[in-house]
N, C-alpha and C. Protein backbone atom coordinates (compact mmCIF):
# COMPACT_ATOMS: atom_id res chain seq x y z
N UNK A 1 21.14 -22.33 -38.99
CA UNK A 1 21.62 -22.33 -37.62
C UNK A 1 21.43 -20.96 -36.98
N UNK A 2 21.22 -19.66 -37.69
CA UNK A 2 21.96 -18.42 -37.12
C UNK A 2 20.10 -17.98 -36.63
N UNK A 3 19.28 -18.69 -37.73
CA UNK A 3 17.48 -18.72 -37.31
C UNK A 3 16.95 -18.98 -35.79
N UNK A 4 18.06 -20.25 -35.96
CA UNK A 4 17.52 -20.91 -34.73
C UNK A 4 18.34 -20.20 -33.18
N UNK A 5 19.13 -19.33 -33.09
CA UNK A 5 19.72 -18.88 -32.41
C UNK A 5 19.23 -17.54 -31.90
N UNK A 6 18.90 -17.01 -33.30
CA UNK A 6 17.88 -15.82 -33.11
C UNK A 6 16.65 -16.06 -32.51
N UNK A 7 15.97 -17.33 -32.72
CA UNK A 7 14.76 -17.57 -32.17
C UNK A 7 14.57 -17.93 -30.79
N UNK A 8 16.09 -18.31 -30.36
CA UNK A 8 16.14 -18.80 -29.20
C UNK A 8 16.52 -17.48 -28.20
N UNK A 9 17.18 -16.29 -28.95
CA UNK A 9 17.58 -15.22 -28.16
C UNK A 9 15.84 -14.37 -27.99
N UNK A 10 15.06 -14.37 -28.64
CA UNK A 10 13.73 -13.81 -29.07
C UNK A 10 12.72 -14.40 -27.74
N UNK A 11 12.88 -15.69 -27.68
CA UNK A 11 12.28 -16.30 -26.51
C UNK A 11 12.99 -15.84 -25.22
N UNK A 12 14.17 -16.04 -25.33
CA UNK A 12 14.35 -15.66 -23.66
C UNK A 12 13.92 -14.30 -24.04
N UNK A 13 14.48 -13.04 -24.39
CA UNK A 13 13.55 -11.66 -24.17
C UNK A 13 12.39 -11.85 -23.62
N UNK A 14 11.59 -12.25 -24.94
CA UNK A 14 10.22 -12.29 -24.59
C UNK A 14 9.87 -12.76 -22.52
N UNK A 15 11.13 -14.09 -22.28
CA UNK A 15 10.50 -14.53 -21.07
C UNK A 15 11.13 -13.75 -19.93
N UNK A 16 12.21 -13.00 -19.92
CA UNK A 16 12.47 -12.23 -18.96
C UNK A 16 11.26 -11.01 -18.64
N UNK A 17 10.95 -10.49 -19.94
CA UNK A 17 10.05 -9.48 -20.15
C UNK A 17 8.62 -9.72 -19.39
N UNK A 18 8.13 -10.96 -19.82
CA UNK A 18 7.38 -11.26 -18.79
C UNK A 18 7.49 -11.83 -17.62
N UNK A 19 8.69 -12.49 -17.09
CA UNK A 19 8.82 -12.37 -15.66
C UNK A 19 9.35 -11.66 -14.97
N UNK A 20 9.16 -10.22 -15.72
CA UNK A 20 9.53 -8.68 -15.31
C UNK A 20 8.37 -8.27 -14.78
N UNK A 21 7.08 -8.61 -15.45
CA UNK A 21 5.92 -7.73 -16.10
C UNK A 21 4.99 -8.65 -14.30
N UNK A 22 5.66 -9.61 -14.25
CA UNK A 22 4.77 -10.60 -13.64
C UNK A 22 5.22 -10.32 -11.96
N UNK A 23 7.04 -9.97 -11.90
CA UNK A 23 7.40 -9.56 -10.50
C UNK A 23 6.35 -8.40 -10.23
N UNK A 24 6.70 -7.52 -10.87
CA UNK A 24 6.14 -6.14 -10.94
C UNK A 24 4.71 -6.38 -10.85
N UNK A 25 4.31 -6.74 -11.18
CA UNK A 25 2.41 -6.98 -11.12
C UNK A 25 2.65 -7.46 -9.20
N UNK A 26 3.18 -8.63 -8.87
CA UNK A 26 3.46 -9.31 -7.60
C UNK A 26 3.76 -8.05 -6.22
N UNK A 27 4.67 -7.39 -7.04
CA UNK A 27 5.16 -6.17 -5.82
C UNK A 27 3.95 -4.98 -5.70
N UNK A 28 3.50 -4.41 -6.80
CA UNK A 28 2.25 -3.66 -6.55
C UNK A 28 1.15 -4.07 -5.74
N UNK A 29 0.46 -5.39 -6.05
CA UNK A 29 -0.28 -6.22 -5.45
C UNK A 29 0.01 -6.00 -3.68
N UNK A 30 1.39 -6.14 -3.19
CA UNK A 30 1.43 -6.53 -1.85
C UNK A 30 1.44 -5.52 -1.43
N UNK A 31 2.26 -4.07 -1.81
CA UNK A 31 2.07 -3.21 -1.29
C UNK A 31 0.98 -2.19 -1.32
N UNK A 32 -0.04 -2.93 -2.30
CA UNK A 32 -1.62 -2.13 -1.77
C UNK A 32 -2.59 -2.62 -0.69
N UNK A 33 -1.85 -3.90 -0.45
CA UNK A 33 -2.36 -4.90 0.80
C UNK A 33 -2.20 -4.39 1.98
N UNK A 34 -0.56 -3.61 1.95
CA UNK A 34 0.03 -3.56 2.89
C UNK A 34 -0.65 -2.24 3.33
N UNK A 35 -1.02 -1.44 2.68
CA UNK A 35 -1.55 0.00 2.32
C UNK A 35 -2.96 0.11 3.02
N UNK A 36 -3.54 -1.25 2.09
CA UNK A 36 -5.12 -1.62 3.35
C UNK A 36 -5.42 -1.69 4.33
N UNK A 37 -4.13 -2.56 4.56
CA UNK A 37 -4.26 -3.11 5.99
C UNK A 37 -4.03 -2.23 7.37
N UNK A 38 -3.13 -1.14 6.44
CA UNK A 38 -2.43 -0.10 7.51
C UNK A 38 -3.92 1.03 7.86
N UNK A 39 -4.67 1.02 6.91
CA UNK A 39 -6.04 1.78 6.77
C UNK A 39 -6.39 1.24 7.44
N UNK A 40 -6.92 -0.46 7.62
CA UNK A 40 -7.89 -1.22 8.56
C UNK A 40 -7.74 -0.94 10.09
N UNK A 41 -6.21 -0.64 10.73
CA UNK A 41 -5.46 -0.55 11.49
C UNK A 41 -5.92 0.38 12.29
N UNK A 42 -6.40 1.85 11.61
CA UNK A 42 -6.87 2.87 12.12
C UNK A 42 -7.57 2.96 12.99
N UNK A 43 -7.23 3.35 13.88
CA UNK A 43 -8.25 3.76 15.11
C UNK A 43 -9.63 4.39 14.70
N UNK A 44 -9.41 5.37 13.99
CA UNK A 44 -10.71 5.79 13.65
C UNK A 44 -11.33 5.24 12.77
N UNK A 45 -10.88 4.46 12.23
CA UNK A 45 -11.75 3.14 11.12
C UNK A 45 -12.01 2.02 11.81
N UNK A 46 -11.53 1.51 12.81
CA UNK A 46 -12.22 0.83 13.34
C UNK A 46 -13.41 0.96 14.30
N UNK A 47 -13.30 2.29 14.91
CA UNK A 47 -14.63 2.95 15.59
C UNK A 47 -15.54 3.31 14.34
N UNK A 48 -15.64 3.64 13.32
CA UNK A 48 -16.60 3.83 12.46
C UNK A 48 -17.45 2.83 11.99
N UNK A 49 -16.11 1.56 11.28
CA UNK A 49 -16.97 0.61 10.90
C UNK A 49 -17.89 -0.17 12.79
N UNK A 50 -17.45 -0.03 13.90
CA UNK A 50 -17.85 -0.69 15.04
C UNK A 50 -19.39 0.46 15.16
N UNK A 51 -19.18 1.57 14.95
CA UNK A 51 -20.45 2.47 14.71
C UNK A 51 -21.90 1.76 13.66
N UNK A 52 -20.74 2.03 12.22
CA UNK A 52 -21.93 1.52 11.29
C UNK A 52 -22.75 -0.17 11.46
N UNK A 53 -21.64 -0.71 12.02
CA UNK A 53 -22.42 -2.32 12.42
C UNK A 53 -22.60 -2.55 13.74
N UNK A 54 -23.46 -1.26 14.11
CA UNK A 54 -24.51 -0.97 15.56
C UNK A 54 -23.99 -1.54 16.74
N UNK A 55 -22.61 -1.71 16.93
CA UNK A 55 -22.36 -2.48 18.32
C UNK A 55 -21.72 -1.49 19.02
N UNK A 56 -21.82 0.23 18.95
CA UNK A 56 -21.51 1.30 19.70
C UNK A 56 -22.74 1.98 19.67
N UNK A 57 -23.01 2.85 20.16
CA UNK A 57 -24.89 3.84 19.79
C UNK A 57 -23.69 5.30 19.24
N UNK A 58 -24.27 6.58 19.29
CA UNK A 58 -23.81 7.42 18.87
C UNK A 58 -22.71 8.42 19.69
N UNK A 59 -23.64 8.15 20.48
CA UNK A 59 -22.72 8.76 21.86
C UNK A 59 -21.58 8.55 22.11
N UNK A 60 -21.58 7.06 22.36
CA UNK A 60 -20.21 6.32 22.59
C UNK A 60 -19.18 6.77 21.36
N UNK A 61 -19.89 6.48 20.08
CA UNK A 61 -19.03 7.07 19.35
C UNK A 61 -18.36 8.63 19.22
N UNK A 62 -19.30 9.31 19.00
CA UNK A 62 -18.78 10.56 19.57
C UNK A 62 -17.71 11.05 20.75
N UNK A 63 -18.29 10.34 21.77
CA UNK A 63 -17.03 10.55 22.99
C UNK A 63 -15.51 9.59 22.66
N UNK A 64 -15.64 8.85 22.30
CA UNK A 64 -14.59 7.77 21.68
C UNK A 64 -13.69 8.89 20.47
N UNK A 65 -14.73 9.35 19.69
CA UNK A 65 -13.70 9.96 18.66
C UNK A 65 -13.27 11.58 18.94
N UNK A 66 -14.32 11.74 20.13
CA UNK A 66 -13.38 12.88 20.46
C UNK A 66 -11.92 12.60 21.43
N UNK A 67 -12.27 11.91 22.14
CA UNK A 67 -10.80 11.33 22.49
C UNK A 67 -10.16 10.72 22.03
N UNK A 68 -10.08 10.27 20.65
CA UNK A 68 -8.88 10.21 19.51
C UNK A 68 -8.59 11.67 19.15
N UNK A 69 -8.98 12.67 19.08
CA UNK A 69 -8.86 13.66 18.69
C UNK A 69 -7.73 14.45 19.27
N UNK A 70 -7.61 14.37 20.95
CA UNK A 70 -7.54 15.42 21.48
C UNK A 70 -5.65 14.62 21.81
N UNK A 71 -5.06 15.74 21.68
CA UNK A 71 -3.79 15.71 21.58
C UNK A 71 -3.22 15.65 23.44
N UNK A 72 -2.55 14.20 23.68
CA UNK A 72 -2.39 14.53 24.76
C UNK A 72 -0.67 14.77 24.76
């Protein structure tokens, strides 16, 4: 009886442990999303990537990112 009690205390460990291992995997995950997304967000990342996939010329870009620049 005292086997089977032990085996049964051994399993739950084991399953908290991994639905420790598994929150924790879940919370890292979102907050590197959240991390991306706040990057994507960027003003100046979005004029760059709008640069590199040719739908600004250089100029535009240039004058665009100097007026992100300039502190009003």
């Amino acid at each position: 009886m005292s086997r089977i009690l032990m085996l049964l205390f051994v399993v739950a460990v084991v399953a908290v442990v991994v639905l420790g291992v598994i929150m924790f995997v879940r919370a890292s995950a979102t907050r590197a999303s959240e991390a991306r997304a706040a990057v994507a967000d960027n003003p100046r990342e979005i004029l760059k990537r709008r640069y590199a996939a040719g739908e600004i010329d250089e100029d535009e870009y240039l004058r665009r990112m100097s007026g992100l620049s300039q502190d009003w």
